[in-house]
PDB file of N, CA and C in Angstrom:
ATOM      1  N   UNK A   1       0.823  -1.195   0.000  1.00  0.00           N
ATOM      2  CA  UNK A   1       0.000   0.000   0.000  1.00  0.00           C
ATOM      3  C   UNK A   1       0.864   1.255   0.000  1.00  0.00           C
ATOM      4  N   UNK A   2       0.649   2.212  -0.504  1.00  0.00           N
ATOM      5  CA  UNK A   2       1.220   3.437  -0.776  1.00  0.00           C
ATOM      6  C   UNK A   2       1.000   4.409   0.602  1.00  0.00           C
ATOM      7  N   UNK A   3       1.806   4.924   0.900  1.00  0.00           N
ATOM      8  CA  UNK A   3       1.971   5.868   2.215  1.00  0.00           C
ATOM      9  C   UNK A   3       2.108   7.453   1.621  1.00  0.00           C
ATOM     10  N   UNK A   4       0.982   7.909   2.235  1.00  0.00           N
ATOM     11  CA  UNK A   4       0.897   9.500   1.714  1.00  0.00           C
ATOM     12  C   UNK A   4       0.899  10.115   3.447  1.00  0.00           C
ATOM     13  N   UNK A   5       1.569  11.439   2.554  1.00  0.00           N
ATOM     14  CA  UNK A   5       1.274  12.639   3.635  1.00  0.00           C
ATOM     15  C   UNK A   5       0.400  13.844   3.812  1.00  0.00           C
ATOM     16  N   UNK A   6       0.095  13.817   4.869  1.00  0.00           N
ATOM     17  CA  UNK A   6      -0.742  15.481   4.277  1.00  0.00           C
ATOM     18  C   UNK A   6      -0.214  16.458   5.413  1.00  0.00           C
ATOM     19  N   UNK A   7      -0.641  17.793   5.646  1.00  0.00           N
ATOM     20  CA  UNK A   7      -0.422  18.637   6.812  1.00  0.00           C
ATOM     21  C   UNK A   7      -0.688  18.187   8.292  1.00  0.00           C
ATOM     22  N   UNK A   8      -1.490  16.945   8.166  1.00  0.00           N
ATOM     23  CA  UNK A   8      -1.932  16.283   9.666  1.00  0.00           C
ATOM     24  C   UNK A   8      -0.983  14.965   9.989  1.00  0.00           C
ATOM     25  N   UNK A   9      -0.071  14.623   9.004  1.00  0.00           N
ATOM     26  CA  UNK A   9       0.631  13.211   9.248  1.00  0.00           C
ATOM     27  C   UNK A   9       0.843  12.234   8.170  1.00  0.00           C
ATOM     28  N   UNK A  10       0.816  10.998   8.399  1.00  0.00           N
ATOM     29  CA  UNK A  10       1.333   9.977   7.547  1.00  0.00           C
ATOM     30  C   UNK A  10      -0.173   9.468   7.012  1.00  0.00           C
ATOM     31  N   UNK A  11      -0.448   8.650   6.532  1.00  0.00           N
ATOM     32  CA  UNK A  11      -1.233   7.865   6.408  1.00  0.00           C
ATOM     33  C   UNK A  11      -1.421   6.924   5.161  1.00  0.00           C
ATOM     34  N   UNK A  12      -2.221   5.193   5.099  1.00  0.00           N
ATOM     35  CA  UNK A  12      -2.596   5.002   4.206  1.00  0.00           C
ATOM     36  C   UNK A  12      -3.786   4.247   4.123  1.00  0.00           C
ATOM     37  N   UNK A  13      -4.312   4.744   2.966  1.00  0.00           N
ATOM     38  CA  UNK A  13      -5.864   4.263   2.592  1.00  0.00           C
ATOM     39  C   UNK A  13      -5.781   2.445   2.906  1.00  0.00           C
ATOM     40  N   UNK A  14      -6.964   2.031   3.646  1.00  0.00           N
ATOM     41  CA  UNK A  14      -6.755   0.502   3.477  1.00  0.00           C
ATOM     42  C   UNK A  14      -7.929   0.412   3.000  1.00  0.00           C
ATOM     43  N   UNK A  15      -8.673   0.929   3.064  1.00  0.00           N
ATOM     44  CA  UNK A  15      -9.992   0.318   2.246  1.00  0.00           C
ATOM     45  C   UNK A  15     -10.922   1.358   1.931  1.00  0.00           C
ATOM     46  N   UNK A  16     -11.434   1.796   0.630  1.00  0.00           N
ATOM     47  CA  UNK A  16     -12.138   2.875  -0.054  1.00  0.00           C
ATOM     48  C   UNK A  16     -12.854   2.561  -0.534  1.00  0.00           C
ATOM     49  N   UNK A  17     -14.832   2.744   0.170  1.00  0.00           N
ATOM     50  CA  UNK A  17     -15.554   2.570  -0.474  1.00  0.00           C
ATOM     51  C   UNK A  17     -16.962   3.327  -0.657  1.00  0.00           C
ATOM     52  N   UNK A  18     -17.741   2.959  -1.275  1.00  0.00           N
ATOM     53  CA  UNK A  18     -18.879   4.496  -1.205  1.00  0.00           C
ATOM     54  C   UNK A  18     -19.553   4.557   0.049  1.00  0.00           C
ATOM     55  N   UNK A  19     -19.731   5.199   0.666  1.00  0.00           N
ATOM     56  CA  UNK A  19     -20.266   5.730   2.311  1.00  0.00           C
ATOM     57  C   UNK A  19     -18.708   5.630   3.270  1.00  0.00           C
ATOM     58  N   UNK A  20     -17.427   4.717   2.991  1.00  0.00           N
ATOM     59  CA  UNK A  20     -16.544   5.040   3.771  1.00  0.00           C
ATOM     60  C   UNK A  20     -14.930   4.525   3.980  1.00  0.00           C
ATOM     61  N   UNK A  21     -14.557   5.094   4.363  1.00  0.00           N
ATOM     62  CA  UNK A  21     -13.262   5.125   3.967  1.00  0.00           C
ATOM     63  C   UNK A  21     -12.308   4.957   5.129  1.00  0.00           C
ATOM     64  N   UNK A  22     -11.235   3.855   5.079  1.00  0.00           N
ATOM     65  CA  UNK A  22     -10.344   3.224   6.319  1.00  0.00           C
ATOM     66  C   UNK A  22      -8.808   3.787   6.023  1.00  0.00           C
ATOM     67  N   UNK A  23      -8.909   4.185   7.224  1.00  0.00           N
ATOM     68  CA  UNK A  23      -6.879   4.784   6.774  1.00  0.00           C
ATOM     69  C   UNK A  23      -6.219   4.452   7.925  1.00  0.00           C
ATOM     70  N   UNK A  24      -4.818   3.579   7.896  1.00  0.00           N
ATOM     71  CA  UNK A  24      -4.371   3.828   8.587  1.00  0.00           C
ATOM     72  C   UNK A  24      -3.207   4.734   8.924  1.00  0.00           C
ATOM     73  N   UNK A  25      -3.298   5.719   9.996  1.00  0.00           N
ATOM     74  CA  UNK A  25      -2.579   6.861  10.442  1.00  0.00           C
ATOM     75  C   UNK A  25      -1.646   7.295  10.968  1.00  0.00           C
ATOM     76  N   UNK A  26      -0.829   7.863  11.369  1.00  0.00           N
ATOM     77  CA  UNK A  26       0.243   8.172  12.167  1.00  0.00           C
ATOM     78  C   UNK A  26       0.012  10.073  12.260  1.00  0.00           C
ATOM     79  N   UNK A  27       0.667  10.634  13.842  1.00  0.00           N
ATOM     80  CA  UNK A  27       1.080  11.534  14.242  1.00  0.00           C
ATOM     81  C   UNK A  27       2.249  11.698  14.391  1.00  0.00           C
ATOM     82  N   UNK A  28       2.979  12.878  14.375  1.00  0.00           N
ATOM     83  CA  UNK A  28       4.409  13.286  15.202  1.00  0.00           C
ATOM     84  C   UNK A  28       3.842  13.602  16.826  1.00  0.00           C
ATOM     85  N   UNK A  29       5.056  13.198  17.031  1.00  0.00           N
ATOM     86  CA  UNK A  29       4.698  13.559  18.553  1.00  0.00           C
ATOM     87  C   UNK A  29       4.842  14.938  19.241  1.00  0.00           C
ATOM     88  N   UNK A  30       4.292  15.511  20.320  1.00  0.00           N
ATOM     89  CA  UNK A  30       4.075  16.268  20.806  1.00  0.00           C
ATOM     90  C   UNK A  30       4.020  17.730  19.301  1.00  0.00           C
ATOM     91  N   UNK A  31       3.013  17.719  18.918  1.00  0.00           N
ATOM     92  CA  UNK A  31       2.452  17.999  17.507  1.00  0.00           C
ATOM     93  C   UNK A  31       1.442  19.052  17.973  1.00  0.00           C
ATOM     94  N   UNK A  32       1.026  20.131  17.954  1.00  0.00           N
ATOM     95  CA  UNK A  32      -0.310  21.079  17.723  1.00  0.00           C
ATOM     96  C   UNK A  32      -0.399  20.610  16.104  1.00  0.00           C
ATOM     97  N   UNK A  33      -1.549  20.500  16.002  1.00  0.00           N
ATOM     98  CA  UNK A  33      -1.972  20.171  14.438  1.00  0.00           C
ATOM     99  C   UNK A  33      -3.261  21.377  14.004  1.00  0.00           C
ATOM    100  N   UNK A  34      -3.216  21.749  12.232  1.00  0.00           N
ATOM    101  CA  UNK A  34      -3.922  22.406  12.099  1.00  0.00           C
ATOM    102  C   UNK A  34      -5.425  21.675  12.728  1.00  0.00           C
ATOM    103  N   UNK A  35      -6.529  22.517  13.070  1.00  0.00           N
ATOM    104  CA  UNK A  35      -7.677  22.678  13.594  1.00  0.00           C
ATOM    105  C   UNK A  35      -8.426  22.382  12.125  1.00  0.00           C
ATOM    106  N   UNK A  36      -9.482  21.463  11.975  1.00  0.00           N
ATOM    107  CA  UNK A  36     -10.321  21.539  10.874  1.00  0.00           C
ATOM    108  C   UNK A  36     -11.460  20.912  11.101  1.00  0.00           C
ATOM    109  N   UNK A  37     -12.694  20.842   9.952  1.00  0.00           N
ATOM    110  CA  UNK A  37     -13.476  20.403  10.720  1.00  0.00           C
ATOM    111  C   UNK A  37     -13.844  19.235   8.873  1.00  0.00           C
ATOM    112  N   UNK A  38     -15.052  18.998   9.245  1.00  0.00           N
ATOM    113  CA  UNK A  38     -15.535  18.457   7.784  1.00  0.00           C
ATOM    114  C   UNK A  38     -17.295  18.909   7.984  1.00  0.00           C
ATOM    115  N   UNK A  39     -17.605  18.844   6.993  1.00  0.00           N
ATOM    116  CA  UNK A  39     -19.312  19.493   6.765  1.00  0.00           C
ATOM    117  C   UNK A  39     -20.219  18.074   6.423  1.00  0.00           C
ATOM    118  N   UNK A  40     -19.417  16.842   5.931  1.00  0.00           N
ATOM    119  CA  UNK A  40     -19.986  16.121   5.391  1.00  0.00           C
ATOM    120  C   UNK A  40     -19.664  14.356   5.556  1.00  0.00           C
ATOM    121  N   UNK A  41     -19.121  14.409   6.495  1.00  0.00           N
ATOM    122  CA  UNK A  41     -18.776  13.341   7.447  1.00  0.00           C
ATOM    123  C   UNK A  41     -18.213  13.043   8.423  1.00  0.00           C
ATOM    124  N   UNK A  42     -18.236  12.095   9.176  1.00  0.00           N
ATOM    125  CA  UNK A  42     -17.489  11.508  10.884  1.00  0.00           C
ATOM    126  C   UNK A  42     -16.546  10.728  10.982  1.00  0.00           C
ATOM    127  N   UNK A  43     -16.082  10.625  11.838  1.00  0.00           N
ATOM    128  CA  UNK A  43     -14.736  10.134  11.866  1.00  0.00           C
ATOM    129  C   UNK A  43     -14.931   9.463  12.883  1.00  0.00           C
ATOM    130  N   UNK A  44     -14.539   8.099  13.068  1.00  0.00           N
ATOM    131  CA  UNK A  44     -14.220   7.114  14.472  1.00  0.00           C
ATOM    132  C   UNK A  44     -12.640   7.389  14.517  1.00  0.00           C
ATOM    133  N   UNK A  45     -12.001   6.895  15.402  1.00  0.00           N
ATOM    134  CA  UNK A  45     -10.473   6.819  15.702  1.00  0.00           C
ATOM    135  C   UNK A  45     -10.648   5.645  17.002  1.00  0.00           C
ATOM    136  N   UNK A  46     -10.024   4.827  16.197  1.00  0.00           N
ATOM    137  CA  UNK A  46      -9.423   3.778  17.046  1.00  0.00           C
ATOM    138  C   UNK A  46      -7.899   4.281  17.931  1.00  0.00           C
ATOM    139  N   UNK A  47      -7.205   4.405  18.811  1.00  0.00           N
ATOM    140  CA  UNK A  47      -6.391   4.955  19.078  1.00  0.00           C
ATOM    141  C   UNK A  47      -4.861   3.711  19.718  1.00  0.00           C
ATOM    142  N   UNK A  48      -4.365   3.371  18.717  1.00  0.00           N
ATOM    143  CA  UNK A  48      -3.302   2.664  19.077  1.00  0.00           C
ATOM    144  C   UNK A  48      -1.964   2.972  19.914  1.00  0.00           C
ATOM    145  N   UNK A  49      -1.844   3.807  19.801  1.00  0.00           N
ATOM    146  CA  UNK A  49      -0.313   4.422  20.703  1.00  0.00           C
ATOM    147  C   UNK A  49      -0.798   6.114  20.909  1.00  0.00           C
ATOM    148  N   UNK A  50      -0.224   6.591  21.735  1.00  0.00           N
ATOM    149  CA  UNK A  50       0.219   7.760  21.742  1.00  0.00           C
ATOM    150  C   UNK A  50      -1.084   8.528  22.576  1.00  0.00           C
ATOM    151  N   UNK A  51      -1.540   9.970  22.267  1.00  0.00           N
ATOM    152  CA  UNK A  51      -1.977  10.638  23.210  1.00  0.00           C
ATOM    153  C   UNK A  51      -2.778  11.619  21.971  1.00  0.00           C
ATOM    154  N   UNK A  52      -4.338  12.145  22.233  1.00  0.00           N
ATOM    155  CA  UNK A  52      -4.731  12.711  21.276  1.00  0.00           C
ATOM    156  C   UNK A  52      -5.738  13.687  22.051  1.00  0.00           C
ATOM    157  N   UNK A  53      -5.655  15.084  21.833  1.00  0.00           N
ATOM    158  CA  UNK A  53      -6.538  15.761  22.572  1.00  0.00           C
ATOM    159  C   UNK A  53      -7.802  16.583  21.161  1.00  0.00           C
ATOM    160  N   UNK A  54      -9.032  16.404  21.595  1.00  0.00           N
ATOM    161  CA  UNK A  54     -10.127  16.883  20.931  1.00  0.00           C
ATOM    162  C   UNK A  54     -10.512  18.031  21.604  1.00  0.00           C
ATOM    163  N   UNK A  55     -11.102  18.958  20.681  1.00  0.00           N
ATOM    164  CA  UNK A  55     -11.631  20.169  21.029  1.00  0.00           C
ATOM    165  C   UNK A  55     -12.722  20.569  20.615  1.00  0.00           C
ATOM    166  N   UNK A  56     -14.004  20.394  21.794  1.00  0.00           N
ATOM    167  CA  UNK A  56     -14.941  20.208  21.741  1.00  0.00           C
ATOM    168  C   UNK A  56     -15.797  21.487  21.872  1.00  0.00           C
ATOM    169  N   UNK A  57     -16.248  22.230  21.409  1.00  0.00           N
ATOM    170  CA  UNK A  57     -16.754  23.680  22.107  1.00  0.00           C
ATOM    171  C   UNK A  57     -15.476  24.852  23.263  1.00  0.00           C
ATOM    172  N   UNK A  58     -14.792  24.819  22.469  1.00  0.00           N
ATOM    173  CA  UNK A  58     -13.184  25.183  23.175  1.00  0.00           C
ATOM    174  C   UNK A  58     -12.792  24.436  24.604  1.00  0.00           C
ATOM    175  N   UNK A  59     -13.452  23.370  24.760  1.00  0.00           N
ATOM    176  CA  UNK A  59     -12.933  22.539  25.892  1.00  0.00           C
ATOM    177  C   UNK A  59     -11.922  21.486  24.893  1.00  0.00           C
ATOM    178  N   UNK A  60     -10.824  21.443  25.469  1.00  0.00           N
ATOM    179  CA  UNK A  60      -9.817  20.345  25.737  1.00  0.00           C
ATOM    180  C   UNK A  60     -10.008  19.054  26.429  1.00  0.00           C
ATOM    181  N   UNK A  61     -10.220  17.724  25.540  1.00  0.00           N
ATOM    182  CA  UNK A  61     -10.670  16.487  26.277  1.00  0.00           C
ATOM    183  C   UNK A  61      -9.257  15.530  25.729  1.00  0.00           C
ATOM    184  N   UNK A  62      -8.929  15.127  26.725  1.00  0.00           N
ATOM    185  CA  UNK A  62      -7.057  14.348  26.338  1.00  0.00           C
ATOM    186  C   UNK A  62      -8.223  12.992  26.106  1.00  0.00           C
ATOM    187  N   UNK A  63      -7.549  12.174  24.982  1.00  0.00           N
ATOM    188  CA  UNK A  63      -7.573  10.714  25.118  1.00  0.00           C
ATOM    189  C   UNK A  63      -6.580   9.916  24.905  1.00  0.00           C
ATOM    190  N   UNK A  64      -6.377   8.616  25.689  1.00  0.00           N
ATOM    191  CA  UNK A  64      -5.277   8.157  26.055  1.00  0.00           C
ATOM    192  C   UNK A  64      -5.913   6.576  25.748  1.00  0.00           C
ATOM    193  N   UNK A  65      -5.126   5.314  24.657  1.00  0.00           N
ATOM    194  CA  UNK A  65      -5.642   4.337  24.308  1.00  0.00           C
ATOM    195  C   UNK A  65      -7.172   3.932  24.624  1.00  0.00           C
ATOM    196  N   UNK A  66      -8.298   5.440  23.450  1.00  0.00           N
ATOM    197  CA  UNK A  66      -9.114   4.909  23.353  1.00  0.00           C
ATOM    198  C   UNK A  66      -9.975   4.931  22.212  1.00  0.00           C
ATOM    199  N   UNK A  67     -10.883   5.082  22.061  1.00  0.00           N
ATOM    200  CA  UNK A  67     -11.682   5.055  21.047  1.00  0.00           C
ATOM    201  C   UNK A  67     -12.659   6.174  20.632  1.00  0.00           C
ATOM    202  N   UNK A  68     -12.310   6.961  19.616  1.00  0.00           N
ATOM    203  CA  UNK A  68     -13.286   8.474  19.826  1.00  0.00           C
ATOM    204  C   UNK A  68     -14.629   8.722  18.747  1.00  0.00           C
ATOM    205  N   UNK A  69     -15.728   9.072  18.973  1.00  0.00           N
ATOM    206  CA  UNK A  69     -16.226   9.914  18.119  1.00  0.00           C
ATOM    207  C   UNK A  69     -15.935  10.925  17.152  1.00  0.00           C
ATOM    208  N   UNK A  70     -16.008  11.369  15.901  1.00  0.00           N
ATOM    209  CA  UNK A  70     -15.670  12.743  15.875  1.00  0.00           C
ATOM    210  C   UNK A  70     -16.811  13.095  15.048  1.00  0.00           C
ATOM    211  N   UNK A  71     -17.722  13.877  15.223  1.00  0.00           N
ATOM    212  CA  UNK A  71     -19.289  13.920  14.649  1.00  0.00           C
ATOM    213  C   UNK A  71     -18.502  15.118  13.644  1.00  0.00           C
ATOM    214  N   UNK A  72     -19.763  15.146  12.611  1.00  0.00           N
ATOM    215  CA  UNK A  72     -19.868  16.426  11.502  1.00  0.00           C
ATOM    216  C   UNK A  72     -19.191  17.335  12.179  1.00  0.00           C
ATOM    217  N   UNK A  73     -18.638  18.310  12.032  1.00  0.00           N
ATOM    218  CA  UNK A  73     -18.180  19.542  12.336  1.00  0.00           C
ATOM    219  C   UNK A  73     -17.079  20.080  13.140  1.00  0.00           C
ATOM    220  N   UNK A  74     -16.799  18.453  13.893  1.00  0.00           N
ATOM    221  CA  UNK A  74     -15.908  18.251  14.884  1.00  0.00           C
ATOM    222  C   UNK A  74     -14.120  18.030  14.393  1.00  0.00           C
ATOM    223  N   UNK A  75     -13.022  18.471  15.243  1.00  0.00           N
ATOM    224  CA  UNK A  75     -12.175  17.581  14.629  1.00  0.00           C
ATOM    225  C   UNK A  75     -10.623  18.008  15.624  1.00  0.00           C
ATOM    226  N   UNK A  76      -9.825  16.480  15.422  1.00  0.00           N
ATOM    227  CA  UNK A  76      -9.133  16.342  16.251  1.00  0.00           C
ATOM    228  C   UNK A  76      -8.354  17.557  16.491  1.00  0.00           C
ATOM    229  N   UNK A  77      -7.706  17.682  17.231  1.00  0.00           N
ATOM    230  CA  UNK A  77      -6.686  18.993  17.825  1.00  0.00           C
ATOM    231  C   UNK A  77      -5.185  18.510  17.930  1.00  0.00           C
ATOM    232  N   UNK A  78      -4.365  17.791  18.444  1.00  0.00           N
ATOM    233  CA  UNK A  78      -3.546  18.029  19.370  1.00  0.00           C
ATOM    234  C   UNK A  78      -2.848  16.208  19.560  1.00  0.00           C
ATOM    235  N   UNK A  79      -1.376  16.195  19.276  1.00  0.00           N
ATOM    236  CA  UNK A  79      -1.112  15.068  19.914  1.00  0.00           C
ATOM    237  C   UNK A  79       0.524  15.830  21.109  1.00  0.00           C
ATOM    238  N   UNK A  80      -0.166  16.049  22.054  1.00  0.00           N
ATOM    239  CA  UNK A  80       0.632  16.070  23.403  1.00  0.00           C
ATOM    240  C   UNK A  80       1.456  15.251  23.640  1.00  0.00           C
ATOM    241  N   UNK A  81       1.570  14.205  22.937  1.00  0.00           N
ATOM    242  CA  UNK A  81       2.743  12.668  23.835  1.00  0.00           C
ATOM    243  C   UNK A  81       3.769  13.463  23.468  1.00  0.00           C
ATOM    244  N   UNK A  82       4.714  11.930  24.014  1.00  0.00           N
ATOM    245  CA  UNK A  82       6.038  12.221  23.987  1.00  0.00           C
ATOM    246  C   UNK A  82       6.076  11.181  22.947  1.00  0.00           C
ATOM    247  N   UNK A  83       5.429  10.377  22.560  1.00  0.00           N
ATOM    248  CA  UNK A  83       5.242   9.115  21.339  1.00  0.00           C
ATOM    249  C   UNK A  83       4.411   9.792  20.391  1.00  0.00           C
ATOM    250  N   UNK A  84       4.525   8.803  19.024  1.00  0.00           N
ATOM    251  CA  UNK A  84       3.724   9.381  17.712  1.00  0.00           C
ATOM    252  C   UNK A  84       2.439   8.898  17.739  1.00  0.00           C
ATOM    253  N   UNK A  85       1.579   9.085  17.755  1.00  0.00           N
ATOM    254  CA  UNK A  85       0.029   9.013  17.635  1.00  0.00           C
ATOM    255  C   UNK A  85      -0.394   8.247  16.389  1.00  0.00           C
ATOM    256  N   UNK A  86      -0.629   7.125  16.786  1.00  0.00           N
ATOM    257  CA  UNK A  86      -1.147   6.433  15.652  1.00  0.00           C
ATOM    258  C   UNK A  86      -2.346   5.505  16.182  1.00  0.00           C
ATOM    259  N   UNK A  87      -3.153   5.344  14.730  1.00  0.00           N
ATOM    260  CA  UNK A  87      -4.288   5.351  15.038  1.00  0.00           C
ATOM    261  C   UNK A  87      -4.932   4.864  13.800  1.00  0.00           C
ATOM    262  N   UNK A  88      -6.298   3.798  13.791  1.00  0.00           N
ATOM    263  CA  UNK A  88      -7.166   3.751  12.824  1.00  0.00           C
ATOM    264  C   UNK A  88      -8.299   4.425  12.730  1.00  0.00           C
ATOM    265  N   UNK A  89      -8.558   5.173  11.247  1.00  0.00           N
ATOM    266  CA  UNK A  89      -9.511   6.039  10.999  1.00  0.00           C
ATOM    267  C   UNK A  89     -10.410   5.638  10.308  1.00  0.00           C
ATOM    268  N   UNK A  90     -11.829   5.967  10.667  1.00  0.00           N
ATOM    269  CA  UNK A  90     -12.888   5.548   9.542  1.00  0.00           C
ATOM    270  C   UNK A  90     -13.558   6.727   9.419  1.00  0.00           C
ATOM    271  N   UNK A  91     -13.465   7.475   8.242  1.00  0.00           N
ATOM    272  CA  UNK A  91     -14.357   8.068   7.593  1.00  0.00           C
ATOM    273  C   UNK A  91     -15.960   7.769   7.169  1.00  0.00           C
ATOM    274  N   UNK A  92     -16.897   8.209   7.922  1.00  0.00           N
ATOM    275  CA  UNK A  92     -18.222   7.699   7.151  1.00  0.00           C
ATOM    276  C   UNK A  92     -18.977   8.781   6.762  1.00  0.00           C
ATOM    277  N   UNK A  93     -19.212   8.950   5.359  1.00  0.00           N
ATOM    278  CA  UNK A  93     -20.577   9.833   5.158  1.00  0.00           C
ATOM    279  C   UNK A  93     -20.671   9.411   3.204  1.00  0.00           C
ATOM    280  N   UNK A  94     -22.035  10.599   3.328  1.00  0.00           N
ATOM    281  CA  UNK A  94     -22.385  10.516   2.040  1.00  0.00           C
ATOM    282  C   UNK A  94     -20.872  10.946   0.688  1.00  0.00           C
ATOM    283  N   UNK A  95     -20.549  11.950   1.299  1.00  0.00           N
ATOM    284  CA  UNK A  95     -18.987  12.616   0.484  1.00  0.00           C
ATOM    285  C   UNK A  95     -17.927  12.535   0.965  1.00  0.00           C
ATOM    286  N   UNK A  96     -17.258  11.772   0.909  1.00  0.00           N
ATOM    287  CA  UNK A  96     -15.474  11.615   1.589  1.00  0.00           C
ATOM    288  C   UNK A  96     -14.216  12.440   1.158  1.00  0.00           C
ATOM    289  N   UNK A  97     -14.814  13.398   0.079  1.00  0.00           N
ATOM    290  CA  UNK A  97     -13.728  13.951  -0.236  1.00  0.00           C
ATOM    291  C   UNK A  97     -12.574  14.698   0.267  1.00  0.00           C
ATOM    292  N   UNK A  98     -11.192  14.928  -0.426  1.00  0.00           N
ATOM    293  CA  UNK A  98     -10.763  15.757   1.012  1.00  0.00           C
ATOM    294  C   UNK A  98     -10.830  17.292   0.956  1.00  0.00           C
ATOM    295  N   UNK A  99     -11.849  17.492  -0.315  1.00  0.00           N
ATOM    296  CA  UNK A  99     -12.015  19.648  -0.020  1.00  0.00           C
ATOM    297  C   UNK A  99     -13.265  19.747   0.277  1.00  0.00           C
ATOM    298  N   UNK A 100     -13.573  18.860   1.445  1.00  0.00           N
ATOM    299  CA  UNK A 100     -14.935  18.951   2.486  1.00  0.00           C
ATOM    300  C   UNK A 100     -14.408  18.956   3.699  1.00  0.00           C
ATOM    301  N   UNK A 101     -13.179  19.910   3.666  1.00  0.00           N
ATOM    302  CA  UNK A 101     -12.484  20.416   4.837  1.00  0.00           C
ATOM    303  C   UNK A 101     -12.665  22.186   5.173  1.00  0.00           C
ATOM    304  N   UNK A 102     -13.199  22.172   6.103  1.00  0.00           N
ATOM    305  CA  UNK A 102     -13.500  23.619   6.675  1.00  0.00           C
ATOM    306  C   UNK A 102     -12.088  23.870   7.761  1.00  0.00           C
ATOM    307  N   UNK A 103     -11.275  24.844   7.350  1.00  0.00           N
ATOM    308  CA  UNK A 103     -10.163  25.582   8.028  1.00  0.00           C
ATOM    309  C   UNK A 103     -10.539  26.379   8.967  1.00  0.00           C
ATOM    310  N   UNK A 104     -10.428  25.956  10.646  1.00  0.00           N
ATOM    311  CA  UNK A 104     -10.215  26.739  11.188  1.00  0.00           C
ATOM    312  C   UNK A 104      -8.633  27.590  11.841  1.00  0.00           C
ATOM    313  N   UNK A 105      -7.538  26.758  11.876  1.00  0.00           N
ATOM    314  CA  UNK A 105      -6.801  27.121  12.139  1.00  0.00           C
ATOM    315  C   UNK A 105      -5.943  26.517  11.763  1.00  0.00           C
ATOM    316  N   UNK A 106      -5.312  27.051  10.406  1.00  0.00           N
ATOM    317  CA  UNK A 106      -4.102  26.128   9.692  1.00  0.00           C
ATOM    318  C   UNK A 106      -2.638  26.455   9.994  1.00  0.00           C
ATOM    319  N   UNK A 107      -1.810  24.979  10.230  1.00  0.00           N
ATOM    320  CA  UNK A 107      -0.645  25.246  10.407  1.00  0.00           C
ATOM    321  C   UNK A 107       0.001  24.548   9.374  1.00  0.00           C
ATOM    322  N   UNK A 108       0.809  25.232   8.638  1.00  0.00           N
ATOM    323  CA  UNK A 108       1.349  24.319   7.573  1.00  0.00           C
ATOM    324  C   UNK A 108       2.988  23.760   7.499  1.00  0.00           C
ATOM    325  N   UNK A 109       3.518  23.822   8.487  1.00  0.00           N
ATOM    326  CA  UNK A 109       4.660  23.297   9.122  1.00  0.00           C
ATOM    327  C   UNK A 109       4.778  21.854   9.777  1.00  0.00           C
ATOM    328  N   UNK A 110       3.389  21.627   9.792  1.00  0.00           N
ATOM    329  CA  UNK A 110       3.161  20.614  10.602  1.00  0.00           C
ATOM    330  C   UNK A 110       4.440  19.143  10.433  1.00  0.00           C
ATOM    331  N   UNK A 111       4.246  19.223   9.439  1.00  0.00           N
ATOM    332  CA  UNK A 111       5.355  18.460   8.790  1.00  0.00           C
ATOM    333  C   UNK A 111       6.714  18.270   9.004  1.00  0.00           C
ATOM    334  N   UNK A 112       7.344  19.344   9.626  1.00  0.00           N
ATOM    335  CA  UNK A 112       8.435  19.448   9.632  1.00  0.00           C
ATOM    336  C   UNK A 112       8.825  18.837  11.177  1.00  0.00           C
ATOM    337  N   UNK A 113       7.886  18.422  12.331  1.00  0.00           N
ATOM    338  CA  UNK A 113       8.458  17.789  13.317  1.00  0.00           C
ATOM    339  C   UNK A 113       8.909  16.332  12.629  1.00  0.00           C
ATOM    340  N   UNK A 114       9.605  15.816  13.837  1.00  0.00           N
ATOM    341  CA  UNK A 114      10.418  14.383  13.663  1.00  0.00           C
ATOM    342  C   UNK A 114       9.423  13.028  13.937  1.00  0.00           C
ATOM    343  N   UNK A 115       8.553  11.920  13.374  1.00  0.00           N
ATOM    344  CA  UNK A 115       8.174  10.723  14.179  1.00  0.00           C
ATOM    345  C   UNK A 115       8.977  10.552  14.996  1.00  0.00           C
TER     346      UNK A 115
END
């Protein structure tokens, strides 16, 4: 399978299909990541290693090896560890595309920390 990057990390597609889409992921560690949201689908996160904080109505909720929601509009924040954040993602909705991304706070460096 082919390993792509984007401004949020590593990742690769494992399975792409209409209503949803499986990736598996990676973070850098101790990472602020751009803020985004999506208009047109949810996100589960299985959470295999590392440390992932969501930002929920400007509250800060840390999760630590577990399993998250991320509804319409919502979207991850933050990997705090001192380890890389990796994790399985499922995309579900009617449109999976990736310019059904709403910018709230872009960092485009993101990239440049170390796994």
């Amino acid at each position: 399978m082919e390993s792509l990057t984007d401004v949020r990390g590593t990742y690769e597609v494992l399975e792409d299909c209409e209503g949803f889409r499986l990736r598996d992921r990676g973070r850098c560690k101790s990472q602020r990541l751009s803020l985004q949201s999506h208009s047109k689908r949810s996100e589960h996160w299985v959470i295999t290693s590392g440390r992932a904080v969501v930002t929920v109505d400007d509250t800060e909720i840390p999760w630590v090896d577990e399993y998250i929601h991320i509804p319409v509009g919502l979207s991850p924040d933050e990997n705090p560890g001192t380890e890389p954040l990796i994790f399985v993602e499922v995309q579900l909705g009617a449109y999976l595309g990736e310019d059904d991304i709403i910018a709230i706070r872009m960092i485009t460096s993101a990239l440049q920390n170390n796994y």
